[in-house]
N, C-alpha and C. Protein backbone atom coordinates (compact mmCIF):
# COMPACT_ATOMS: atom_id res chain seq x y z
N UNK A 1 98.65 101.87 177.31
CA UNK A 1 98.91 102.82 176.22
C UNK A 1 97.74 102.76 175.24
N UNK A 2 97.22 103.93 175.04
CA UNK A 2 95.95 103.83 173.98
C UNK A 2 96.59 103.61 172.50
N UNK A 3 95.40 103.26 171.78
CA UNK A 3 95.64 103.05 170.26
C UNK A 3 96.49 104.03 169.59
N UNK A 4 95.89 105.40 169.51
CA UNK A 4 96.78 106.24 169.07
C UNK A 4 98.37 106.56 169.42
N UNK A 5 98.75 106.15 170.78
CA UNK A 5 99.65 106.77 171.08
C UNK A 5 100.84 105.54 170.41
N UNK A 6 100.45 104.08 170.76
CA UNK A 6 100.78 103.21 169.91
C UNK A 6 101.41 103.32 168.47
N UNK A 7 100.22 103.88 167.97
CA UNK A 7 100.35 103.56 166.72
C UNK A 7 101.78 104.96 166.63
N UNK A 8 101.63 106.39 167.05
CA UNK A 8 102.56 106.91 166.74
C UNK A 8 103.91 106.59 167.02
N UNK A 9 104.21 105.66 167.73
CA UNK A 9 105.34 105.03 168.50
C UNK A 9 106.32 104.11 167.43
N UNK A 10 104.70 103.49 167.13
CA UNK A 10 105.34 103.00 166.03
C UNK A 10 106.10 103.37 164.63
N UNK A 11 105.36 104.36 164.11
CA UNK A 11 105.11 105.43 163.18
C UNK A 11 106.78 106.07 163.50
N UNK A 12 107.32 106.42 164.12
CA UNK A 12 108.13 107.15 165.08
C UNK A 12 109.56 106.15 164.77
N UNK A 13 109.13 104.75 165.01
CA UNK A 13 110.45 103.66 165.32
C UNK A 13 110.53 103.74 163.17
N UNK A 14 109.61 103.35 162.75
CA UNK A 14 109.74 103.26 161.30
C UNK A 14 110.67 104.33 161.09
N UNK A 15 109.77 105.34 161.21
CA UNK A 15 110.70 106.63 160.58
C UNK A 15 112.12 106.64 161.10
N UNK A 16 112.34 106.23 162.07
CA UNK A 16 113.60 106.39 162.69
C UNK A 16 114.81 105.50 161.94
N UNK A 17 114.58 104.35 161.96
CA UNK A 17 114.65 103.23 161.27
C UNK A 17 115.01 103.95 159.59
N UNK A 18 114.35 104.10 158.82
CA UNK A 18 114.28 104.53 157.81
C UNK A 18 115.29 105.73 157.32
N UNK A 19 115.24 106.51 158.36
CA UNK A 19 116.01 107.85 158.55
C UNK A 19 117.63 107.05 158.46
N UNK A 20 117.77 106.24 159.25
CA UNK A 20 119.25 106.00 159.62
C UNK A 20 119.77 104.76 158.65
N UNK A 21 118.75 104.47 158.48
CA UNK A 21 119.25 103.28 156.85
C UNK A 21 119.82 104.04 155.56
N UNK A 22 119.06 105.17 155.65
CA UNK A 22 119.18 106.35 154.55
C UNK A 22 120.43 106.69 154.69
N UNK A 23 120.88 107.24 155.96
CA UNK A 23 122.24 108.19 156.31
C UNK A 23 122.89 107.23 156.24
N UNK A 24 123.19 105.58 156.86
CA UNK A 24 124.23 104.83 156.54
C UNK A 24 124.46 104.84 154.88
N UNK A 25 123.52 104.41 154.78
CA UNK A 25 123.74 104.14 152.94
C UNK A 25 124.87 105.02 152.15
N UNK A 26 124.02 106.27 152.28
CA UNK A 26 124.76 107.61 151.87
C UNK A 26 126.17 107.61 152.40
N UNK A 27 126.60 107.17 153.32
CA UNK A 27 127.97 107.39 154.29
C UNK A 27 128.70 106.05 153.49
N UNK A 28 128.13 105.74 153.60
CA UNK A 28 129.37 104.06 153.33
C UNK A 28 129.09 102.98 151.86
N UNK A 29 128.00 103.36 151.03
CA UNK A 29 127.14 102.81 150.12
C UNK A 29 125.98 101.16 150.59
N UNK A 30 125.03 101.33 149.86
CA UNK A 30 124.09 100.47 150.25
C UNK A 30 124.51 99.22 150.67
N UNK A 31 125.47 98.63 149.72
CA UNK A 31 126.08 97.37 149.85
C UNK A 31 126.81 96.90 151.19
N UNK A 32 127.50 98.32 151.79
CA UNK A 32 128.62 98.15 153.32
C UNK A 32 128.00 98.50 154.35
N UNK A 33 126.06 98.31 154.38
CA UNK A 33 125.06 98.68 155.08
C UNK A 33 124.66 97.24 156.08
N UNK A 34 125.15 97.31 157.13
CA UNK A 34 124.29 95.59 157.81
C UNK A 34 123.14 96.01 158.59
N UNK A 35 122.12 95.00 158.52
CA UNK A 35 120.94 95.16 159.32
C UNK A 35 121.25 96.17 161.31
N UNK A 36 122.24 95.39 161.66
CA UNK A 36 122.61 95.29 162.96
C UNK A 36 123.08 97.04 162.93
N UNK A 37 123.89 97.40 161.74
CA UNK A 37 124.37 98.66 161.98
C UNK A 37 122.95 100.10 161.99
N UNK A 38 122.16 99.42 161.33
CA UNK A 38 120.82 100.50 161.18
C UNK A 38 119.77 100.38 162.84
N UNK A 39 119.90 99.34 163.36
CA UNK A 39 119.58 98.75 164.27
C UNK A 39 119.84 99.61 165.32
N UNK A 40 121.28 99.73 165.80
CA UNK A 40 122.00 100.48 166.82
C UNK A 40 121.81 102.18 166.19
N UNK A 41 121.85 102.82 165.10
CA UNK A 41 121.81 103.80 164.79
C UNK A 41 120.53 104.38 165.26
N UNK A 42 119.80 103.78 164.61
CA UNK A 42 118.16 104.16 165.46
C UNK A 42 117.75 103.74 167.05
N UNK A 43 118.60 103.11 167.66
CA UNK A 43 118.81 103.04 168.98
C UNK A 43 117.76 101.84 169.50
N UNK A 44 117.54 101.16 168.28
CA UNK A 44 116.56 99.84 168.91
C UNK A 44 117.28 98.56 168.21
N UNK A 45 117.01 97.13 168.99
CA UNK A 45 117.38 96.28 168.83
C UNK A 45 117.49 95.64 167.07
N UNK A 46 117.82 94.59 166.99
CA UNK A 46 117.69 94.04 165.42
C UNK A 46 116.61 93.39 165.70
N UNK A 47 115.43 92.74 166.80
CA UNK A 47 114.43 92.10 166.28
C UNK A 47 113.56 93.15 166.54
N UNK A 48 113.84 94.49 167.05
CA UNK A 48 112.57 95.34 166.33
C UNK A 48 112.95 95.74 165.04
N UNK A 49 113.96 95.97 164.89
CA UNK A 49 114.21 95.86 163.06
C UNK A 49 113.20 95.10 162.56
N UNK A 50 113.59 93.85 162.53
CA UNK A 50 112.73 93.01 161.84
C UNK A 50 111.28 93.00 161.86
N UNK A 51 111.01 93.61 162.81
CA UNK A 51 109.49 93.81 163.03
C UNK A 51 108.81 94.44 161.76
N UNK A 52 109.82 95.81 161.50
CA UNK A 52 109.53 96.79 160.27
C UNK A 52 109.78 96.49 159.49
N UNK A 53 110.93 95.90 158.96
CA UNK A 53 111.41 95.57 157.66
C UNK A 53 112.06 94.54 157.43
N UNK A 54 111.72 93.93 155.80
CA UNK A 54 112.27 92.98 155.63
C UNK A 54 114.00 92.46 155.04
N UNK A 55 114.28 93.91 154.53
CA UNK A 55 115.51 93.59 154.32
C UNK A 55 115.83 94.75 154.04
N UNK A 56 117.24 95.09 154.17
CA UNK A 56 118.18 96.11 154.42
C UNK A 56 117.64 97.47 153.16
N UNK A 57 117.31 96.66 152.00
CA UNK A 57 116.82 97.94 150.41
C UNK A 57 115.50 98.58 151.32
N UNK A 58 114.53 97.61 151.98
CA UNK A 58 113.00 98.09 152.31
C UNK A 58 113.64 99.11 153.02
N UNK A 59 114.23 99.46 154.14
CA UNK A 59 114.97 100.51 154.86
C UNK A 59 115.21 101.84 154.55
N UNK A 60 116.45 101.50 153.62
CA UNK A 60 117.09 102.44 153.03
C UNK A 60 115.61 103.12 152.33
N UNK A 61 115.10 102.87 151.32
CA UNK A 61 113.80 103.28 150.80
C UNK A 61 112.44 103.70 151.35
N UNK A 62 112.28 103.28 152.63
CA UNK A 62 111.21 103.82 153.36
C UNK A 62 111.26 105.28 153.51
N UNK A 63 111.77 106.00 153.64
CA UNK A 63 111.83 107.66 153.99
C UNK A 63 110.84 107.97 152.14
N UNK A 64 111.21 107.73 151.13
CA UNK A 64 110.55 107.85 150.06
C UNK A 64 109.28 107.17 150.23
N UNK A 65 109.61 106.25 149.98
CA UNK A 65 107.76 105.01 149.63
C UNK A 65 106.79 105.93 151.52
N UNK A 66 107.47 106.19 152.39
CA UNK A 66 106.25 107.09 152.92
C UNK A 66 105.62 107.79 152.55
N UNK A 67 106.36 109.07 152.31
CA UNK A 67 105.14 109.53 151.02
C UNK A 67 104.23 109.68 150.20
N UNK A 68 104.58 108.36 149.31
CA UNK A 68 103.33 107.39 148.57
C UNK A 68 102.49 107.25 149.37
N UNK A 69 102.50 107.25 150.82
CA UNK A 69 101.00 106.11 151.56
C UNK A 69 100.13 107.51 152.15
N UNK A 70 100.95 108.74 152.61
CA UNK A 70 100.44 109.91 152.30
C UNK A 70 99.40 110.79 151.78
N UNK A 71 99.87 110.11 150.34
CA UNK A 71 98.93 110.79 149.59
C UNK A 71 97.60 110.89 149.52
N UNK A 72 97.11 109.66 149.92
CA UNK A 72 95.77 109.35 149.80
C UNK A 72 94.74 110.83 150.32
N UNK A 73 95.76 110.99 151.80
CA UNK A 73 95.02 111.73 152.85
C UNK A 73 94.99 113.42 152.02
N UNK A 74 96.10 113.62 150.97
CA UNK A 74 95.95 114.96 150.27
C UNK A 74 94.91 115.26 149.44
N UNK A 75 94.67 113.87 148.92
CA UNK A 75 93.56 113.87 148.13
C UNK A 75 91.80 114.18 148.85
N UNK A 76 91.96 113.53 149.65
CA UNK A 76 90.71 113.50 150.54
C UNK A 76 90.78 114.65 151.15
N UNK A 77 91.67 115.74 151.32
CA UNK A 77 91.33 117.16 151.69
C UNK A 77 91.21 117.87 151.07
N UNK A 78 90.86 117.62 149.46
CA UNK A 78 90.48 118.32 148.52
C UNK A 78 89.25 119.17 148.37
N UNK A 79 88.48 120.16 148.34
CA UNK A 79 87.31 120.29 148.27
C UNK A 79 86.71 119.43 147.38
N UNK A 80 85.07 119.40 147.70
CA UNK A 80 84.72 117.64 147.24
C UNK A 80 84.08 118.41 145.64
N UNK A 81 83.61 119.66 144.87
CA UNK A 81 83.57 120.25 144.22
C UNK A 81 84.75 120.42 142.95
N UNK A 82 85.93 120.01 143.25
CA UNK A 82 87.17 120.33 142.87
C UNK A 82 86.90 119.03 141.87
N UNK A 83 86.98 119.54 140.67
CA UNK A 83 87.19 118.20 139.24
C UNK A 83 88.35 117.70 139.53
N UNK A 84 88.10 116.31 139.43
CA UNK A 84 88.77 115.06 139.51
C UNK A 84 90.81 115.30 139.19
N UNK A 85 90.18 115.80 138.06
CA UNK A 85 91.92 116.39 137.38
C UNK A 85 93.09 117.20 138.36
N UNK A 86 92.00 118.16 138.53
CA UNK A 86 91.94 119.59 139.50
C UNK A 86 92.70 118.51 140.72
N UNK A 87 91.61 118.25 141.61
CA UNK A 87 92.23 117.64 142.70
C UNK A 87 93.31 116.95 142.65
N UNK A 88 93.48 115.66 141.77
CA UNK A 88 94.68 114.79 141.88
C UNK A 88 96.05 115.77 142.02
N UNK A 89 95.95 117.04 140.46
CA UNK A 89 97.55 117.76 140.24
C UNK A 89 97.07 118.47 141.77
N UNK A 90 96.86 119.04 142.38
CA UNK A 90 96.51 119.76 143.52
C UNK A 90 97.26 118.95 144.65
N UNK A 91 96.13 117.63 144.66
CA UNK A 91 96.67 116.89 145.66
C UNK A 91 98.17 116.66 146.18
N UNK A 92 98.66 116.24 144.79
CA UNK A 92 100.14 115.68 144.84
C UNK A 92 100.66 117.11 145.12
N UNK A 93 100.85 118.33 144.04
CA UNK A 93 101.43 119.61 144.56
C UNK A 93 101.35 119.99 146.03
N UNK A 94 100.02 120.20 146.63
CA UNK A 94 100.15 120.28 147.80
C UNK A 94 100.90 119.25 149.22
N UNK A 95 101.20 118.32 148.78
CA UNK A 95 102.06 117.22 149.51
C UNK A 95 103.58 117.65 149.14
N UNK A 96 104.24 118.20 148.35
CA UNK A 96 105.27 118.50 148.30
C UNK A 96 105.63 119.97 148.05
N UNK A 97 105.03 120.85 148.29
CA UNK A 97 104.63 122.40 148.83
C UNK A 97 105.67 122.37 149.92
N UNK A 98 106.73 123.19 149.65
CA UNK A 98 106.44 123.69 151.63
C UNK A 98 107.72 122.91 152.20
N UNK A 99 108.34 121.74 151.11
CA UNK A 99 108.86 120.91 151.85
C UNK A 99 110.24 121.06 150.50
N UNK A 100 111.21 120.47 151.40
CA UNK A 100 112.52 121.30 150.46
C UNK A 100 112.82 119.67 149.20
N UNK A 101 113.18 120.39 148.66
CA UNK A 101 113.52 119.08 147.08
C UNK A 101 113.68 118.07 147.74
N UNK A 102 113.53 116.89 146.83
CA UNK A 102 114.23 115.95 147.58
C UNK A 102 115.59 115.79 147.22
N UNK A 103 115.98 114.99 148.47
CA UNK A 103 117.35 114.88 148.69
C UNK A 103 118.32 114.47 147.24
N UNK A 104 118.55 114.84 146.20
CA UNK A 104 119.34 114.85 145.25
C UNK A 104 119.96 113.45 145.37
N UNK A 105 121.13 113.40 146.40
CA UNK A 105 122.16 112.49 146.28
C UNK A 105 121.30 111.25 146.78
N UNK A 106 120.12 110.96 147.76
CA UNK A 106 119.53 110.09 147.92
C UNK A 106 118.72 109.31 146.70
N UNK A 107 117.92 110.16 146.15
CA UNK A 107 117.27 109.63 144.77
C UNK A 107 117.92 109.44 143.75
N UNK A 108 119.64 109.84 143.54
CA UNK A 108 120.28 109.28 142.53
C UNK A 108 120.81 107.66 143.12
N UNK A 109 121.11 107.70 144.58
CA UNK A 109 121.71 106.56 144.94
C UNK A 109 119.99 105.15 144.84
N UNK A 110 119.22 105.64 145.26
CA UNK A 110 118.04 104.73 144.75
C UNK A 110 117.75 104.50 143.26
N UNK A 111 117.54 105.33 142.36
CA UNK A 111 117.24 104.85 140.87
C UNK A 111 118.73 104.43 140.61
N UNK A 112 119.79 104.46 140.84
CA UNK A 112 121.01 104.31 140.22
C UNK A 112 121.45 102.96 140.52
N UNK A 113 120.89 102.16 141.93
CA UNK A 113 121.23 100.85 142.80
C UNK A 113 119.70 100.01 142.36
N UNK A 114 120.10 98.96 140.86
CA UNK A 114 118.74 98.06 140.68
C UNK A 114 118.04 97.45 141.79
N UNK A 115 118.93 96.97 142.70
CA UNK A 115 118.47 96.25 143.94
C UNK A 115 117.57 97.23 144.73
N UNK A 116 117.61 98.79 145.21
CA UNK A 116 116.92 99.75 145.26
C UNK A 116 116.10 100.41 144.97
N UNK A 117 116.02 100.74 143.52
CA UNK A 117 115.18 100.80 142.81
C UNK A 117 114.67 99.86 142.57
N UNK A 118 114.29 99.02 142.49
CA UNK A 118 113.24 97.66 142.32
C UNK A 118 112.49 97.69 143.84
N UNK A 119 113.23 97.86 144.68
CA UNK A 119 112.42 97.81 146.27
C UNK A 119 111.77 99.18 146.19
N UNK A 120 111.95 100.12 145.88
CA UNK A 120 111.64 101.39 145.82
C UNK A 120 109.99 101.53 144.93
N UNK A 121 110.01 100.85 144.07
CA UNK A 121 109.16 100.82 143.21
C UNK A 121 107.75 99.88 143.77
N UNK A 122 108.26 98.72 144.05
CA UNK A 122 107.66 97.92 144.72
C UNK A 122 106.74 98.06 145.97
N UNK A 123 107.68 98.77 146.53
CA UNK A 123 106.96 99.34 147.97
C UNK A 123 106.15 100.48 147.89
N UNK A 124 106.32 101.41 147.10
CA UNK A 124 105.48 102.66 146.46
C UNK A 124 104.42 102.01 145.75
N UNK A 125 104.25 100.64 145.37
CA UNK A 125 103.28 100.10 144.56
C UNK A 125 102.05 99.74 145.33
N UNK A 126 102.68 98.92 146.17
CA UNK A 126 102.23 98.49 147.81
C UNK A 126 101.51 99.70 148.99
N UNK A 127 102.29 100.67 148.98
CA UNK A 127 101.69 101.42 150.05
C UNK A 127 100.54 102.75 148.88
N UNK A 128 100.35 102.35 147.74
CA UNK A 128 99.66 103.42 147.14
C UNK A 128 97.67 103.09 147.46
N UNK A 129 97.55 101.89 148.00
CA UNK A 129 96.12 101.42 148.60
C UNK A 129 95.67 102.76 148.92
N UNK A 130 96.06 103.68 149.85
CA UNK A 130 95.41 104.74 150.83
C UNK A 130 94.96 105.64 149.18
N UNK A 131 95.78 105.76 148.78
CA UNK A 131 95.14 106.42 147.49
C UNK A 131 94.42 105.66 146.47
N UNK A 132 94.36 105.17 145.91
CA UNK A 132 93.42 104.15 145.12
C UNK A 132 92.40 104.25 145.88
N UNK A 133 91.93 104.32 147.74
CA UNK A 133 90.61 104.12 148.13
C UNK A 133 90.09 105.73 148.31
N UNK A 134 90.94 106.69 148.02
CA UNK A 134 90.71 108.11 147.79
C UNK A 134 90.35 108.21 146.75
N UNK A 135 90.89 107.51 145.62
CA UNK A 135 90.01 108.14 144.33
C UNK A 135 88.90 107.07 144.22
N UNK A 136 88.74 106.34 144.42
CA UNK A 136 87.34 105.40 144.72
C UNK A 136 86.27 106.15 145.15
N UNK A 137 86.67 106.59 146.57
CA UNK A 137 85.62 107.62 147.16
C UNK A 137 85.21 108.62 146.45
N UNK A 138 86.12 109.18 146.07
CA UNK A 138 85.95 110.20 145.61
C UNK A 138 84.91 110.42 144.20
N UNK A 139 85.15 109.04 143.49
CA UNK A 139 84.44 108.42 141.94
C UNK A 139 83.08 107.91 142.32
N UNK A 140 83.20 107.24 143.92
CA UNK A 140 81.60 106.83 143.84
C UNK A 140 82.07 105.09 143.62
N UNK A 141 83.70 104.77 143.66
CA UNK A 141 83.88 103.56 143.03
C UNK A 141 84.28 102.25 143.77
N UNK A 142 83.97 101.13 143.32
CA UNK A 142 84.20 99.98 144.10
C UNK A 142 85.45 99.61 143.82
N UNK A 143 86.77 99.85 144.82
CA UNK A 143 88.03 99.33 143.60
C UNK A 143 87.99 97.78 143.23
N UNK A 144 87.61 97.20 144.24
CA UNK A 144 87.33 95.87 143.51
C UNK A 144 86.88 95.21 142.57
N UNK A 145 85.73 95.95 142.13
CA UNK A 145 84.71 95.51 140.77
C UNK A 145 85.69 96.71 139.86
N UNK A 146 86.04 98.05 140.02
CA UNK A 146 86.01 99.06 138.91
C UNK A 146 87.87 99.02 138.67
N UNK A 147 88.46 98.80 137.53
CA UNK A 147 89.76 99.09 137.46
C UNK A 147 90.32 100.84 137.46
N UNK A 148 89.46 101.65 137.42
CA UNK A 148 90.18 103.15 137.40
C UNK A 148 90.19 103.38 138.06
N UNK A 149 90.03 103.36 139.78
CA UNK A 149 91.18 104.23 140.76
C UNK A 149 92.81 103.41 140.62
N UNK A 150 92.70 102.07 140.78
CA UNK A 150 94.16 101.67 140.29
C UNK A 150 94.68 101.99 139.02
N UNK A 151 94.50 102.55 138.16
CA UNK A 151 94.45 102.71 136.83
C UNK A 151 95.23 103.98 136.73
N UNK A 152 94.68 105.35 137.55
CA UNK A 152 94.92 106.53 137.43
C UNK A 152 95.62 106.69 139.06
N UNK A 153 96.08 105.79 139.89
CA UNK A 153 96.63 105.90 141.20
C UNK A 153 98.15 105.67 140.87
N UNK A 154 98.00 104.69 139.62
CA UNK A 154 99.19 104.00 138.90
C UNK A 154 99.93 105.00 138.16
N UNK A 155 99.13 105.44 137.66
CA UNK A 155 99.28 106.72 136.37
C UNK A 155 100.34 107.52 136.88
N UNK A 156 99.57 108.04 138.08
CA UNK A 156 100.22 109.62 139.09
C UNK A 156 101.15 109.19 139.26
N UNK A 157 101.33 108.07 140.38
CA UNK A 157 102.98 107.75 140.93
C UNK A 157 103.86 107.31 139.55
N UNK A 158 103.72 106.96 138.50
CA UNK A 158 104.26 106.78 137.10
C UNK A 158 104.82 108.09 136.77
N UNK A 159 103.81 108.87 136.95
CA UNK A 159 104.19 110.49 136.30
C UNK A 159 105.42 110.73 137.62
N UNK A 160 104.92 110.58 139.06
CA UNK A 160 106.00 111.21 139.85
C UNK A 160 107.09 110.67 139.64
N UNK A 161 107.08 109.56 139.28
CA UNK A 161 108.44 108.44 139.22
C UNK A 161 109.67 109.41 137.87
N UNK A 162 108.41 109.91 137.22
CA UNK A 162 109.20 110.21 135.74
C UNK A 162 109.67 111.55 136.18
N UNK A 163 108.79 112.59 136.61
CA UNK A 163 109.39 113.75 137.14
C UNK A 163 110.48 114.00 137.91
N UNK A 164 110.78 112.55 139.14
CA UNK A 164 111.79 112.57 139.52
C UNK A 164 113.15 112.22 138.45
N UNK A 165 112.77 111.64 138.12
CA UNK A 165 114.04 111.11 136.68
C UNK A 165 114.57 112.35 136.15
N UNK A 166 113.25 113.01 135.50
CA UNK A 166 113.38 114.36 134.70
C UNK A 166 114.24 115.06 135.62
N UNK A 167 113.87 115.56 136.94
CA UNK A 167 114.94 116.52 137.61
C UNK A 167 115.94 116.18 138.07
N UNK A 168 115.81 114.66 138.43
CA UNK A 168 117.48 113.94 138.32
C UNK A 168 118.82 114.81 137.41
N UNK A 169 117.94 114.44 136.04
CA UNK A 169 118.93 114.36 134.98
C UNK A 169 119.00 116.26 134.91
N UNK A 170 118.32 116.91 135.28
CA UNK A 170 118.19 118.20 134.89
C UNK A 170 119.56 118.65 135.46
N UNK A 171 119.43 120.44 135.11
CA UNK A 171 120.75 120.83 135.86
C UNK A 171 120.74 121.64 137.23
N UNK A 172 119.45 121.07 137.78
CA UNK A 172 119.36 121.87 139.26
C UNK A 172 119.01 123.13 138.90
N UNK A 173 118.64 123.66 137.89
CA UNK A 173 117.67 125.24 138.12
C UNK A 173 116.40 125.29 137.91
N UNK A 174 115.96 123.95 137.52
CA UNK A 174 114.29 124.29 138.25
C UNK A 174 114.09 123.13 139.78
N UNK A 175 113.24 123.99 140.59
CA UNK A 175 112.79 123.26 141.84
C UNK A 175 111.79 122.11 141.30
N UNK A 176 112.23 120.82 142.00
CA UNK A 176 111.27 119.65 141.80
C UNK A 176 109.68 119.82 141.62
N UNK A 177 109.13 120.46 142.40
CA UNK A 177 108.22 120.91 142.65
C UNK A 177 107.61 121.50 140.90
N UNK A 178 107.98 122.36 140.47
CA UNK A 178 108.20 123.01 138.99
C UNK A 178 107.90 121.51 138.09
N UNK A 179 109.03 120.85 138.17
CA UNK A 179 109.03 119.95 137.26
C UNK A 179 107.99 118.61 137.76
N UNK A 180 107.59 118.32 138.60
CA UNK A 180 106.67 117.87 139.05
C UNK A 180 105.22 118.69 138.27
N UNK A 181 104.60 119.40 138.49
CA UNK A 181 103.67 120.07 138.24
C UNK A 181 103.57 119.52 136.64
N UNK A 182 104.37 120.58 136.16
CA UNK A 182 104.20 120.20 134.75
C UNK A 182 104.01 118.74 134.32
N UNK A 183 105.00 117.58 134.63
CA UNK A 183 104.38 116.09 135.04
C UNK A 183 103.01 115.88 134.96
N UNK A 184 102.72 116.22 136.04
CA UNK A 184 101.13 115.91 136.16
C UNK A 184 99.99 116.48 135.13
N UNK A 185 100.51 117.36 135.11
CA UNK A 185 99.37 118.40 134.09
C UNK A 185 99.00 117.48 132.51
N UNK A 186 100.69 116.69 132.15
CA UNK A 186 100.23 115.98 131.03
C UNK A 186 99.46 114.68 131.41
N UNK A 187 99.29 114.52 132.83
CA UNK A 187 98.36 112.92 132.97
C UNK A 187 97.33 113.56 133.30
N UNK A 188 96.78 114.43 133.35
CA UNK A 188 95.70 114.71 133.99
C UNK A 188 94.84 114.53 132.91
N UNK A 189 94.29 114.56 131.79
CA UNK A 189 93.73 114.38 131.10
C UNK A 189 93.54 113.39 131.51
N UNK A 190 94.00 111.93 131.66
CA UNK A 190 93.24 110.41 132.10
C UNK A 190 91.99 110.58 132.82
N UNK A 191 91.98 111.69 134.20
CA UNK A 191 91.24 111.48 135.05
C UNK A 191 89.94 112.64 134.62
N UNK A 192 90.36 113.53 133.83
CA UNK A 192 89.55 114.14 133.17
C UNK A 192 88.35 113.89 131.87
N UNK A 193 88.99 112.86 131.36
CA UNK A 193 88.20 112.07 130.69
C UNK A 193 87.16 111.37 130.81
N UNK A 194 88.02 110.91 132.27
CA UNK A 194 86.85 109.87 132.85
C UNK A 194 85.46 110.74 133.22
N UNK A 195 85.89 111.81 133.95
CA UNK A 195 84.69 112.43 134.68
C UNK A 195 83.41 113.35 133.45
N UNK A 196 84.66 113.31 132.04
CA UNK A 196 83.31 113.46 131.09
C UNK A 196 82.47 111.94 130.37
N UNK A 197 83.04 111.06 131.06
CA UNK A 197 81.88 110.00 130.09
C UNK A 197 81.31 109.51 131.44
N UNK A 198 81.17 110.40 132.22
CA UNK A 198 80.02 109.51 133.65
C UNK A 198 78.99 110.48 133.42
């Protein structure tokens, strides 16, 4: 089996995995969720479970924190002309374009479950690398020596974190997407700043 086909296999068992941690959760609540039951749902054993994840919250939360690792690649299809600002609100808009709200009752049952939300956060913290080395590239920057791609990688998923809150609490007549946008538009100035003192 070549590399690629591998890797989608894998890519494939995660998602699967992830998918059915989600739907148990939702069906029975996070707490009446066992490893073994997400296991058989996705139709693979419990030690390929374990392969992917470390515990039952990482699961349930993976279908979200994918996303996060995503992004990087939206950014990097930006035209390379496109100001810094420009691209990032772009970037993120165009990653959730096209694609229907998110799941309402899922993102209340994650920010609403601390044990969830803390894994949720955590793991979105973790898989945001692919972006941090997008805006690096993109800056000309070493993330190791320079703190602003983590700085403003932090920022964005902060703003998305809040936008989701915002349409949480809203009353369902604007599309995420809407309230997202506007989100960003007030961080964008960070990354706009930067690109006037270089």
């Amino acid at each position: 089996m070549n590399e690629g086909l591998r890797e989608r296999k894998k890519q494939a068992t995660r998602r699967a995995l992830g998918e059915a941690a989600l739907r148990l959760a939702l069906e029975h609540g996070p707490e009446n969720v066992r490893v073994e039951e997400i296991a058989a749902a996705a139709g693979v054993s419990t030690r390929t479970y374990n392969n992917y994840f470390t515990s039952r919250e990482a699961a349930i939360c993976a279908v979200g924190v994918e996303r996060a690792r995503r992004l990087g690649d939206s950014l990097r299809a930006r035209p390379e002309d496109e100001p810094l600002a420009d691209a990032c609100v772009n970037a993120y808009l165009a990653h959730y374009r096209g694609q229907e709200d998110p799941d309402r009752e899922a993102m209340l049952m994650i920010f609403s479950h601390p044990s969830l939300h803390v894994e949720f956060l955590r793991d979105a913290a973790a898989m945001s690398g692919p972006l941090v080395e997008a805006i690096a590239a993109r800056c000309g920057l070493d993330p190791r020596t320079d703190p602003f791609p983590l700085l403003l990688a932090t920022t964005l998923g902060n703003a998305v974190r809040i936008a989701t809150l915002f349409w949480l609490d809203g009353d369902g007549s604007h599309p995420f997407i809407e309230v997202l946008r506007e989100t960003l538009e007030r961080v964008a100035p960070v990354a706009a700043a930067y690109e006037r003192t270089r």
